[in-house]
Protein backbone atom coordinates (compact mmCIF):
# COMPACT_ATOMS: atom_id res chain seq x y z
CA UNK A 1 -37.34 -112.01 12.85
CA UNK A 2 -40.75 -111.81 10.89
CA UNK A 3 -42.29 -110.10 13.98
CA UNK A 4 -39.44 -107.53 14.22
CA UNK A 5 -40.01 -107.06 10.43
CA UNK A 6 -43.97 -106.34 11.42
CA UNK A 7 -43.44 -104.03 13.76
CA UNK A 8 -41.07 -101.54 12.15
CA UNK A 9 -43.43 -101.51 9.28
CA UNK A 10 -46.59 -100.13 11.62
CA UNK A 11 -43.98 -97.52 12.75
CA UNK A 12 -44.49 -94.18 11.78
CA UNK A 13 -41.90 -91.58 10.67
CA UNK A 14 -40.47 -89.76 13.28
CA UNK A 15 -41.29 -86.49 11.93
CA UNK A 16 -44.80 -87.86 12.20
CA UNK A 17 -44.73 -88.11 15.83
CA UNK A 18 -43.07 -84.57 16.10
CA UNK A 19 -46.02 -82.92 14.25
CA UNK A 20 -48.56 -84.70 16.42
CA UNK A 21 -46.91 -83.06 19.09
CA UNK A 22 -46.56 -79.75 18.26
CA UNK A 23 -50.58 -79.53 16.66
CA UNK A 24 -51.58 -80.77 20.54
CA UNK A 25 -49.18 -77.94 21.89
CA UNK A 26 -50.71 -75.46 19.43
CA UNK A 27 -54.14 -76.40 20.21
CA UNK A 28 -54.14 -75.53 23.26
CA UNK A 29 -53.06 -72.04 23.54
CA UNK A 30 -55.69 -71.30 20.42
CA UNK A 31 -58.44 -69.89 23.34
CA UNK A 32 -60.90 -67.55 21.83
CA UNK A 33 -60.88 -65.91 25.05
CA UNK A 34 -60.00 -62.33 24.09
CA UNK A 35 -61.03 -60.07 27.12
CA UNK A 36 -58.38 -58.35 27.56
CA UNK A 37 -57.83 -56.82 24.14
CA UNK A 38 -61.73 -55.92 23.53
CA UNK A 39 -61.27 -53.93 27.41
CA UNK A 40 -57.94 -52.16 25.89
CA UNK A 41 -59.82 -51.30 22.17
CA UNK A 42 -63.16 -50.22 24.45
CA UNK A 43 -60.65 -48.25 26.66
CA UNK A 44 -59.09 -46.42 23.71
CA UNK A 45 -62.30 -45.33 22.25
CA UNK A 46 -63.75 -44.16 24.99
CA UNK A 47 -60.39 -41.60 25.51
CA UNK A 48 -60.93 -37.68 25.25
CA UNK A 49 -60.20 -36.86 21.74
CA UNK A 50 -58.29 -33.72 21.26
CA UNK A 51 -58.57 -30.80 19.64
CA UNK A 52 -56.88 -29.34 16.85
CA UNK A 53 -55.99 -25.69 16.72
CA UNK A 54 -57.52 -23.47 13.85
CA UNK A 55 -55.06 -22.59 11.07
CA UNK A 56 -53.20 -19.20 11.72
CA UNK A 57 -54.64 -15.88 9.36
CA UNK A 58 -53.00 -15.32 6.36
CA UNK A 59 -51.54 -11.69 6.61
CA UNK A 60 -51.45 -10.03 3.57
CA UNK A 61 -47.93 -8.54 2.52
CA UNK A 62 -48.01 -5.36 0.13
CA UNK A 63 -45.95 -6.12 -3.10
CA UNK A 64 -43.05 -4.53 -3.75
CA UNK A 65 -41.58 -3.13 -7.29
CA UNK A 66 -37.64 -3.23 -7.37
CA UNK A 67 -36.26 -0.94 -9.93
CA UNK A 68 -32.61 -1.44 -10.61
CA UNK A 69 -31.57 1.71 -11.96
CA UNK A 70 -30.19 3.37 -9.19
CA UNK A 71 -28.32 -0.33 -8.34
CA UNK A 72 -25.19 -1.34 -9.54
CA UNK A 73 -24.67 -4.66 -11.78
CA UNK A 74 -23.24 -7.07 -9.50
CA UNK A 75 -21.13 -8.83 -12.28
CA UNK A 76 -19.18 -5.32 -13.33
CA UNK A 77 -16.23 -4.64 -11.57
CA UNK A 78 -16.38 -1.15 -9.52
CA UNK A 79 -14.50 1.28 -12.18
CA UNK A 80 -15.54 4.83 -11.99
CA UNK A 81 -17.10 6.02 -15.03
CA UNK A 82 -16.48 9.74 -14.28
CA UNK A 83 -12.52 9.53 -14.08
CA UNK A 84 -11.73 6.99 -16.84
CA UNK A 85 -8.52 10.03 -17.74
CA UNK A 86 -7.10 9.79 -14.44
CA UNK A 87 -6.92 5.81 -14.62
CA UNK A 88 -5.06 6.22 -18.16
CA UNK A 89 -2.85 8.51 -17.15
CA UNK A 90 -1.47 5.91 -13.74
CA UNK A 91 -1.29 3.31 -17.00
CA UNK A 92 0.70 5.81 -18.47
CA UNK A 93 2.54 6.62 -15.40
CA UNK A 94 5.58 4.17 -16.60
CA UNK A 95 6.05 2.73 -12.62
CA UNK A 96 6.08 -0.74 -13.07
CA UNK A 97 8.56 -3.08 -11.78
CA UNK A 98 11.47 -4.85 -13.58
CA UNK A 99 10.37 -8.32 -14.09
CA UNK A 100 13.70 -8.90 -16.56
CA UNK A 101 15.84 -8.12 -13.30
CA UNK A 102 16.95 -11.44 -11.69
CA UNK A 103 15.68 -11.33 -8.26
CA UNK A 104 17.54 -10.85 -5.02
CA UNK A 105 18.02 -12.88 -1.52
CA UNK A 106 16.05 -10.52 0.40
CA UNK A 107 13.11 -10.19 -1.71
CA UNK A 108 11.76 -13.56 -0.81
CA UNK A 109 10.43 -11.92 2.75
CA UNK A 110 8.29 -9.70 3.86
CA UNK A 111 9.53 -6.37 4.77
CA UNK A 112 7.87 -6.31 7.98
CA UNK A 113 9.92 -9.43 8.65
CA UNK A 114 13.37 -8.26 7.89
CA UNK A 115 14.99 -5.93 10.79
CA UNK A 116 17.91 -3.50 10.52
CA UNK A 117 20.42 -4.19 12.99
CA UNK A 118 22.92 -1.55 12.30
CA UNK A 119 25.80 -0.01 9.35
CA UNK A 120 28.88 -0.77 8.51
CA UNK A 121 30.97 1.54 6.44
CA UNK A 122 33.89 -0.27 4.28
CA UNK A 123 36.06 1.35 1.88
CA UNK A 124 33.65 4.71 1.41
CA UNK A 125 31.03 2.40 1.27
CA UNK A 126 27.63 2.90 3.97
CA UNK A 127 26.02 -0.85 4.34
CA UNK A 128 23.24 -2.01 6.32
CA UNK A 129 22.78 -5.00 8.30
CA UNK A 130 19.83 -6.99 8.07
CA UNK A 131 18.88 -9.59 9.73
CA UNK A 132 16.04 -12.26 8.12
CA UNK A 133 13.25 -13.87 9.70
CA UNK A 134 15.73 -17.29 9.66
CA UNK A 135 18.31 -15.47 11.52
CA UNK A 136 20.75 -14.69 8.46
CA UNK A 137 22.63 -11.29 8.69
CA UNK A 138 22.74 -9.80 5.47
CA UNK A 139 24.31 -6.82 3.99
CA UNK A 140 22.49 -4.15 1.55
CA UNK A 141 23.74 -0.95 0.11
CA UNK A 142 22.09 1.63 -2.19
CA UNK A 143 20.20 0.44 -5.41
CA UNK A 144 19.90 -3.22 -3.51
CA UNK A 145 15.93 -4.79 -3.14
CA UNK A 146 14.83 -6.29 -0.21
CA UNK A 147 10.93 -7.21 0.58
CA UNK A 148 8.02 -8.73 -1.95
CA UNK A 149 6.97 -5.27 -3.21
CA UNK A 150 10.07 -4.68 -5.23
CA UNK A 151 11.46 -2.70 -2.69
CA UNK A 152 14.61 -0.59 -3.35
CA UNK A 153 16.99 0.92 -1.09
CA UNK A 154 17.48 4.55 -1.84
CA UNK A 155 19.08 5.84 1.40
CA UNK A 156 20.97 4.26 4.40
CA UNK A 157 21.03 6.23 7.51
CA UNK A 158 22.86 5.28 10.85
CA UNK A 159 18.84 4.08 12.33
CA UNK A 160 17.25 3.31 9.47
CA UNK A 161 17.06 1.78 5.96
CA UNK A 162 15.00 4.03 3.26
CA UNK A 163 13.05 2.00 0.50
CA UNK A 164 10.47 2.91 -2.23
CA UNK A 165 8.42 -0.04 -3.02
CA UNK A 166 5.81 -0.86 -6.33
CA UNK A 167 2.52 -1.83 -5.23
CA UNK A 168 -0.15 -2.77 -7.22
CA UNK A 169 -3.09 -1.06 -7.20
CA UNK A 170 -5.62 -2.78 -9.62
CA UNK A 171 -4.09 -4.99 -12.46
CA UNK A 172 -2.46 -3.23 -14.78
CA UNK A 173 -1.57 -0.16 -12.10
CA UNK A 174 1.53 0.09 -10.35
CA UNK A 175 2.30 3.30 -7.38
CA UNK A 176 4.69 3.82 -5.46
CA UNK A 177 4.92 4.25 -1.78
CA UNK A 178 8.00 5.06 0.25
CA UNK A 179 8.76 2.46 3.17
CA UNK A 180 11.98 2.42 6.17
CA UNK A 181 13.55 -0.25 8.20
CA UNK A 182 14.02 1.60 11.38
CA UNK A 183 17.37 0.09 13.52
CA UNK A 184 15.88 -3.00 15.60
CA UNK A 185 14.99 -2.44 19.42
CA UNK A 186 16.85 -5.56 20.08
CA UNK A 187 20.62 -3.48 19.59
CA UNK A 188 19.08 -1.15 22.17
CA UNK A 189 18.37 1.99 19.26
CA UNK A 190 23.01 2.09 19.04
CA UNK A 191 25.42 0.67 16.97
């Protein structure tokens, strides 16, 4: 047992041994035989070296004075300073519409989306049939609205529907402007 004791204690670390190796391994590729990167460094300097292309001429450009009184101020809205009695007098006008009115069925669409598709006459009465962009027939008679310009029926004739709408103009200014349902293609122009 004392000689098994001995020779463990002459061994040496295993990590030891693994070093050794490696520093042998390393050794041996550390040649100071560079050739072949002083032939590429030689190669490179002996290259063409380009040339670089003068900087273009500076042209000159003539200054130029801006005077803005001819120009209009971009943050003023376009009013006309040579009519400011005609624009009172469409304030004055009175045409505005009746916001204290409740608001009817037919004034949720467009008027270009509703179409007339004929009259019936009940009891003296003339109505007219129109039909919605959702398909629902609905009757109108005289003094009724239909459309989103406060549109009101003044006149029903066999082929058409007469309105006068309220448009607005600028805020503030209200016109009027006369508008028609003509009877829809679709009943072939009869009742």
């Amino acid at each position: 047992m004392h000689g098994l004791n001995q020779r463990f204690s002459n061994a040496r670390p295993w990590w030891f041994n693994i070093s050794w190796i490696l520093a042998v391994m390393l050794g041996g590729c550390a040649d100071d035989n560079y050739t072949d990167l002083q032939a590429y460094v030689a190669e490179v300097k002996a290259r063409q070296k380009g040339t670089v292309e003068p900087l273009p001429e500076v042209k000159t450009v003539e200054p130029f004075v801006l005077t803005t009184e001819d120009l209009r101020d971009p943050f003023l809205t376009d009013i006309k300073e040579e009519e400011p009695e005609e624009e009172t007098s469409k304030l004055d006008s009175g045409i505005r519409p009746d916001s204290t009115r409740p608001r009817e069925e037919l004034e949720a669409y467009e008027l270009d989306s509703l179409r007339m598709m004929g009259t019936v006459i009940q009891l003296g009465q003339t109505w007219g049939l129109v039909r919605a962009k959702d398909g629902t027939i609905h009757r109108v008679k005289v003094g009724n609205y239909m459309g989103k310009n406060y549109g009101k029926v003044i006149n029903i004739k066999e082929n058409q529907i007469e309105l006068i709408e309220i448009i607005s103009e600028s805020p503030g200014t209200w016109r009027e402007r006369k508008a028609a349902l003509d009877l829809s293609e679709a009943t072939g122009g009869k009742q």
